[in-house]
Structure formats: structure tokens, C-alpha cells
N, C-alpha and C. Protein backbone atom coordinates (compact mmCIF):
# COMPACT_ATOMS: atom_id res chain seq x y z
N UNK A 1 133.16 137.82 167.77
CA UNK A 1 132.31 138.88 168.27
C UNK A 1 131.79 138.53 169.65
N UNK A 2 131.52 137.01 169.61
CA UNK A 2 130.87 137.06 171.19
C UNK A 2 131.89 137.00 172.42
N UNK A 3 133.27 137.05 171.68
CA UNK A 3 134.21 136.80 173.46
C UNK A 3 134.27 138.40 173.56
N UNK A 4 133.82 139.36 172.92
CA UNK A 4 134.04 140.79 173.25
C UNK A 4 132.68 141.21 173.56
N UNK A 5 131.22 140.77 173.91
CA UNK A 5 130.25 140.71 174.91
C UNK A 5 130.44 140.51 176.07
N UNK A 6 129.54 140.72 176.66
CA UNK A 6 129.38 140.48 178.40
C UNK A 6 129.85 139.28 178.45
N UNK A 7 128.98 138.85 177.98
CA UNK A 7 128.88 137.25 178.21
C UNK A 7 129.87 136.35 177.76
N UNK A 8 130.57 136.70 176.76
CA UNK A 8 131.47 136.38 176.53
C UNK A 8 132.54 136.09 177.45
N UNK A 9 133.24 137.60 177.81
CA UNK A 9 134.01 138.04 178.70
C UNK A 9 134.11 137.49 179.78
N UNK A 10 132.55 137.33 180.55
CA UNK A 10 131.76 136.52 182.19
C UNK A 10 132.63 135.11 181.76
N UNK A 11 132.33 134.40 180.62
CA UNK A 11 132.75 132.67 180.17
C UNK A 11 134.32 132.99 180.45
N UNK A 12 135.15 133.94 179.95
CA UNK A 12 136.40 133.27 179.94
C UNK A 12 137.08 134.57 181.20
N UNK A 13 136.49 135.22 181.79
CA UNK A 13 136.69 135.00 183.05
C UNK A 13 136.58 134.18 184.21
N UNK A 14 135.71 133.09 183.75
CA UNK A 14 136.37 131.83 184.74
C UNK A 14 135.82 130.33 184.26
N UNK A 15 136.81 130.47 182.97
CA UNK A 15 137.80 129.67 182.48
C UNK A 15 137.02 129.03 181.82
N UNK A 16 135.87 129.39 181.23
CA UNK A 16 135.03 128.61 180.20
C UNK A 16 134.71 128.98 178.80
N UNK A 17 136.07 129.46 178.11
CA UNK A 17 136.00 130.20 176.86
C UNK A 17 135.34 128.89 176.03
N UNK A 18 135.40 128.04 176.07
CA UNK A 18 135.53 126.87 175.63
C UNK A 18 133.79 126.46 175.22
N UNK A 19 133.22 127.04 175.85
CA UNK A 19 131.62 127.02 176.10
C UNK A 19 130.83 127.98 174.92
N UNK A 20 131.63 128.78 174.32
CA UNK A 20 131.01 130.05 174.29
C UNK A 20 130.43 129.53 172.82
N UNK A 21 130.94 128.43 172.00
CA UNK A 21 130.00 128.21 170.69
C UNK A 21 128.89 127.42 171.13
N UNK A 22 128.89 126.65 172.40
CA UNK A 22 127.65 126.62 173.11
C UNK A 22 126.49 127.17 173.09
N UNK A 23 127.46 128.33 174.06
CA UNK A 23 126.33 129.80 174.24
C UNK A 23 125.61 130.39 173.34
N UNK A 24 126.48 130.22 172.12
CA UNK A 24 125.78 130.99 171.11
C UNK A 24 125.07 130.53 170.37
N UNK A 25 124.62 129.01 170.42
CA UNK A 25 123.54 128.26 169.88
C UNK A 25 122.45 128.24 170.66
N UNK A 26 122.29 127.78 171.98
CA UNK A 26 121.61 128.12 172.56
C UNK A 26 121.03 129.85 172.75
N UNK A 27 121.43 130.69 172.64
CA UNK A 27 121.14 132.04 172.21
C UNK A 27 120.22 131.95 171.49
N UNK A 28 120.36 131.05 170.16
CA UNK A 28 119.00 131.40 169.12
C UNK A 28 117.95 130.74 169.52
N UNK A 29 117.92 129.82 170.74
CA UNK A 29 116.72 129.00 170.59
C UNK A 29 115.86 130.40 171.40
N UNK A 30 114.73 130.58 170.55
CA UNK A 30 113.83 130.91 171.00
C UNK A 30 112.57 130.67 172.10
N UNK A 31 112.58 131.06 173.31
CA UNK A 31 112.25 130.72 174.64
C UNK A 31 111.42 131.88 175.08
N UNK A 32 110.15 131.85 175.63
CA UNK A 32 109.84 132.79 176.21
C UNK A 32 108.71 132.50 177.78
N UNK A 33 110.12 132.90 178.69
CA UNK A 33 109.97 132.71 180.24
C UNK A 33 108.52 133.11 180.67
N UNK A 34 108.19 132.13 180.94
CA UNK A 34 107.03 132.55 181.89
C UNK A 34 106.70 132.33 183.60
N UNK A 35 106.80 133.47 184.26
CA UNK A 35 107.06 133.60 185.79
C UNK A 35 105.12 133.07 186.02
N UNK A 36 105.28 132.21 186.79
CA UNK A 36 104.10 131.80 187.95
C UNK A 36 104.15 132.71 189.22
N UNK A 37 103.17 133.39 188.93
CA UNK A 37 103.00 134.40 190.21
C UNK A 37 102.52 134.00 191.38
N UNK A 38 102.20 132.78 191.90
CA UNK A 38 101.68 131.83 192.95
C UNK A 38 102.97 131.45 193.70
N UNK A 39 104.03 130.79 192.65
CA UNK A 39 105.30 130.20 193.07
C UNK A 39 106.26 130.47 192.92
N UNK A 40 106.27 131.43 192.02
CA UNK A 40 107.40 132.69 192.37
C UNK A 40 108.76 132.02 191.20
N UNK A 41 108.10 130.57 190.39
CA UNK A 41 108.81 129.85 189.08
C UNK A 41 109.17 129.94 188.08
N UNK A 42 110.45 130.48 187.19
CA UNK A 42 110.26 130.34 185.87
C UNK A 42 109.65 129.52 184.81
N UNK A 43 109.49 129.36 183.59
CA UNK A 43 109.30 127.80 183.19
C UNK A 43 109.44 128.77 181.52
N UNK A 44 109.98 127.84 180.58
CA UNK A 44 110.19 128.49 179.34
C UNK A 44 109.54 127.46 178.52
């Protein structure tokens, strides 16, 4: 299911199908970005 996502598709359009059970673990970790409006920084 995930090589027929975006993201999927983006990975093995250049040449990193290989990544994508990676991707999809990292997917579940739950993260929530927080932008610093001073420095213009992500930080999760």
C-alpha cells in the first residue's frame, strides 16, 4: 500500500524503494512539530 502513496512513489522515484519499511515505521512515531516564532525553527 505504501509504494502506491506519494511518498512512496517520491522513494522509488529516486531509487530508494528500499527505505520505504523505514518510512513506514517512522510514520507511527508520534511527533508533534513545534515552530519557534523568534527563529523561524522546527523542533519535535
Amino acid at each position: 500500500v505504501l509504494l502506491e502513496s506519494n511518498g512512496g512513489r517520491n522513494l522509488q522515484s529516486i531509487g530508494m524503494e528500499g527505505d520505504i519499511r523505514l518510512a513506514s515505521e517512522v510514520d507511527r512515531v508520534d511527533v508533534l512539530p513545534l515552530l519557534d516564532h523568534q527563529t523561524k525553527h522546527i523542533t519535535g
